[in-house]
C-alpha atoms as a PDB file:
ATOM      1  CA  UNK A   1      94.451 102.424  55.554  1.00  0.00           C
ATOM      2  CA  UNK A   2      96.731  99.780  54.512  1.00  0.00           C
ATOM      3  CA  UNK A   3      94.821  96.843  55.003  1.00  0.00           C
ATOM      4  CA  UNK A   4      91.581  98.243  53.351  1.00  0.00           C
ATOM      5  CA  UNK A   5      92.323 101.910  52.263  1.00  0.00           C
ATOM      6  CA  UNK A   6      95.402 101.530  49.801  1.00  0.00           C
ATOM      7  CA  UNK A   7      94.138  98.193  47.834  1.00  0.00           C
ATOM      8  CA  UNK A   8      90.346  99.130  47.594  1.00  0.00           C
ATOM      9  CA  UNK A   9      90.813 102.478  46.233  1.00  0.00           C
ATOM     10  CA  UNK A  10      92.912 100.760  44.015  1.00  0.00           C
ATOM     11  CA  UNK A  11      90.120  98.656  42.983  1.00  0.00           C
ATOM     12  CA  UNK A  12      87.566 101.584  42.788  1.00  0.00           C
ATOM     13  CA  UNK A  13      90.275 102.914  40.297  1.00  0.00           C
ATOM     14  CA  UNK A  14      89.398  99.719  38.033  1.00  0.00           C
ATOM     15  CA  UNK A  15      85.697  99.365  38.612  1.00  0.00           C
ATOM     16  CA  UNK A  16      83.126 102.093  38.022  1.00  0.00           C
ATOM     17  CA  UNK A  17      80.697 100.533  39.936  1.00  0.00           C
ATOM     18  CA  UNK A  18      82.946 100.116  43.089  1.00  0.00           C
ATOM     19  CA  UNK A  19      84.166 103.710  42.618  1.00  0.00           C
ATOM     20  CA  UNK A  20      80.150 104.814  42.823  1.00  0.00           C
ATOM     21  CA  UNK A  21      79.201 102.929  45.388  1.00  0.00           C
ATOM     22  CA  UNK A  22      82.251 104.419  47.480  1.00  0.00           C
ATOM     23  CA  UNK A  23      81.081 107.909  46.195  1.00  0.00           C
ATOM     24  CA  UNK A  24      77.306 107.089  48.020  1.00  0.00           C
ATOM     25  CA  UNK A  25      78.794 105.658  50.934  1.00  0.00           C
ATOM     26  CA  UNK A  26      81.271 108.999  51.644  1.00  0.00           C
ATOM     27  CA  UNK A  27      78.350 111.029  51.088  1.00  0.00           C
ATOM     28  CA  UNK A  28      76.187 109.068  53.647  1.00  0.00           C
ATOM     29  CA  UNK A  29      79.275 109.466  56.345  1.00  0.00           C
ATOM     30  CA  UNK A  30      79.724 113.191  55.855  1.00  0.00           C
ATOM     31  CA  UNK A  31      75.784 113.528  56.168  1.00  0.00           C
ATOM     32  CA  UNK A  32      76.122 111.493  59.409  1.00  0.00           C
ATOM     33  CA  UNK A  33      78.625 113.447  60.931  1.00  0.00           C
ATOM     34  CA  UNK A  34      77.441 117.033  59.842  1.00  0.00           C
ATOM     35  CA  UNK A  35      80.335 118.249  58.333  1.00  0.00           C
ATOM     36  CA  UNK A  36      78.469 121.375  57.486  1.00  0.00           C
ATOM     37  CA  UNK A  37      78.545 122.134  60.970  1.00  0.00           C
ATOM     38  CA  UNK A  38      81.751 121.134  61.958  1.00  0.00           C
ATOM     39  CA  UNK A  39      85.148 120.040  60.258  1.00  0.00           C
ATOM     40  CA  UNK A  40      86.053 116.332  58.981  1.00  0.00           C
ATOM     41  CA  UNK A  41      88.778 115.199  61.083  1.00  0.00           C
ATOM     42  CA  UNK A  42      90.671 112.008  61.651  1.00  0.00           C
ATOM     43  CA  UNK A  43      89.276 111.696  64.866  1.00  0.00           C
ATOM     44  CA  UNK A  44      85.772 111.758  63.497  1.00  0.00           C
ATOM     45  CA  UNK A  45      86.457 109.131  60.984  1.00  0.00           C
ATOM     46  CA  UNK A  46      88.316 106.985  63.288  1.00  0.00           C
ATOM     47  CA  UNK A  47      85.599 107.384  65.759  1.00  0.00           C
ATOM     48  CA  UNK A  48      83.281 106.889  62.945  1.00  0.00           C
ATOM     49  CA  UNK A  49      84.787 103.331  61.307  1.00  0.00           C
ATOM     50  CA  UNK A  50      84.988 102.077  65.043  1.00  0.00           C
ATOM     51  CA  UNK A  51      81.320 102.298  65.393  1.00  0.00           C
ATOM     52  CA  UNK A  52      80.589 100.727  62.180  1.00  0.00           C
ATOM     53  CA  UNK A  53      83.223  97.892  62.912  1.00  0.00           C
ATOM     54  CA  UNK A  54      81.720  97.215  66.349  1.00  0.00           C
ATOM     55  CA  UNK A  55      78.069  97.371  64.973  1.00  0.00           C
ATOM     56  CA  UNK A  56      79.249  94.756  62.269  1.00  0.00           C
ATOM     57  CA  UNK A  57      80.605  92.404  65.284  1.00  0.00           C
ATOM     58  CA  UNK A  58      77.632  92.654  66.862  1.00  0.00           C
ATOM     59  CA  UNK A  59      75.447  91.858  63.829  1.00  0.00           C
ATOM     60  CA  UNK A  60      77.562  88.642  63.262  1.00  0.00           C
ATOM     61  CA  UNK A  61      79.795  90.211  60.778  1.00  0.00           C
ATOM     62  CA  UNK A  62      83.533  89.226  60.369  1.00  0.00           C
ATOM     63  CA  UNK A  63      86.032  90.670  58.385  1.00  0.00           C
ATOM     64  CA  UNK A  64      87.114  89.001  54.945  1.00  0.00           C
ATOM     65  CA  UNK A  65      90.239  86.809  55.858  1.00  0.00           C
ATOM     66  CA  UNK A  66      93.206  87.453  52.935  1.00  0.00           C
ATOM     67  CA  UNK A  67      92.731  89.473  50.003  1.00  0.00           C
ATOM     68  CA  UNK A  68      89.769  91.275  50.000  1.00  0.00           C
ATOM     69  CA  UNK A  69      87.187  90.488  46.948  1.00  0.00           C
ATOM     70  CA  UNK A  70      85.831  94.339  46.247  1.00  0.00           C
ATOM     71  CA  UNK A  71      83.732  92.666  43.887  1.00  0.00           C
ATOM     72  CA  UNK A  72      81.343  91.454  46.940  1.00  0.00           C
ATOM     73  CA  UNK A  73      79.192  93.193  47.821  1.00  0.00           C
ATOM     74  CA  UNK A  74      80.517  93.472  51.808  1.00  0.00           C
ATOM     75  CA  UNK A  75      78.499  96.957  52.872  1.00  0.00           C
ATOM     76  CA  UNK A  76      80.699  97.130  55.982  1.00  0.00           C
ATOM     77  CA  UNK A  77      83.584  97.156  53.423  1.00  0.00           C
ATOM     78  CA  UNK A  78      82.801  99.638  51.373  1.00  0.00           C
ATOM     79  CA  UNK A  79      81.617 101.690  54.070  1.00  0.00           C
ATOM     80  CA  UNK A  80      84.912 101.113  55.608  1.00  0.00           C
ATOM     81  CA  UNK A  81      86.748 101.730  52.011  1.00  0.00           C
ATOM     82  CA  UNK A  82      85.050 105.322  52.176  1.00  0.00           C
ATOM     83  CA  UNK A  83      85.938 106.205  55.545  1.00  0.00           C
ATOM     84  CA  UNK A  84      89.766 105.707  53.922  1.00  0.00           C
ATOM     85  CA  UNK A  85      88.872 108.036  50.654  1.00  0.00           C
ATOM     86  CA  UNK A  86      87.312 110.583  53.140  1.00  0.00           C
ATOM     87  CA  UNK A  87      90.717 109.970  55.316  1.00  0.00           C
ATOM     88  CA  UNK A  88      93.172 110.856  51.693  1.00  0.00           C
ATOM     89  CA  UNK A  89      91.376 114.433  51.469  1.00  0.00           C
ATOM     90  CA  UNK A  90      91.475 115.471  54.762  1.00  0.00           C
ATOM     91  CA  UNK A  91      94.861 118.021  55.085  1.00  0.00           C
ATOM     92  CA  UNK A  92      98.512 116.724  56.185  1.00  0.00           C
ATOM     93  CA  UNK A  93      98.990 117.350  60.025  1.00  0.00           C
ATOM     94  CA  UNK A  94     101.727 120.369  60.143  1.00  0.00           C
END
């Protein structure tokens, strides 16, 4: 969250289009893990970026070294960016 989550939703917060594409991306990642059939956890999202990051490896894919330019257009980042705004709704552990 702190190396992607905090300073991309930042971004989003300045860019419309960054913000939408975000929007699609959480959508497609609830649709892939059925959350009408079961809850959104942590677990599920970690589990979830994980796969993404290791299918990115695989594909040749390495992550942006320094400050990351949102105004790329990196899929695996913004993919990763909305696993981190699904993350911020989930509930606080008790």
């Amino acid at each position: 969250m702190s190396s992607v989550g905090t300073p991309g939703l930042d971004a989003a917060t300045q860019s419309p289009g960054l913000l939408a594409a975000v929007d699609q991306h959480a959508a497609g990642i609830r649709d892939s893990l059925s959350v009408d059939v079961r809850p959104l956890t942590a677990v599920l999202l970690a589990a979830y970026a994980e796969g993404v990051r290791d299918a990115a490896f695989t594909h040749g894919w390495r992550p942006p070294v320094g400050p990351i330019d949102w105004s790329e257009n990196d899929w695996v980042m913004r993919r990763l960016l909305a696993v981190c705004a699904l993350a911020r709704t989930l509930p606080e552990p008790s």
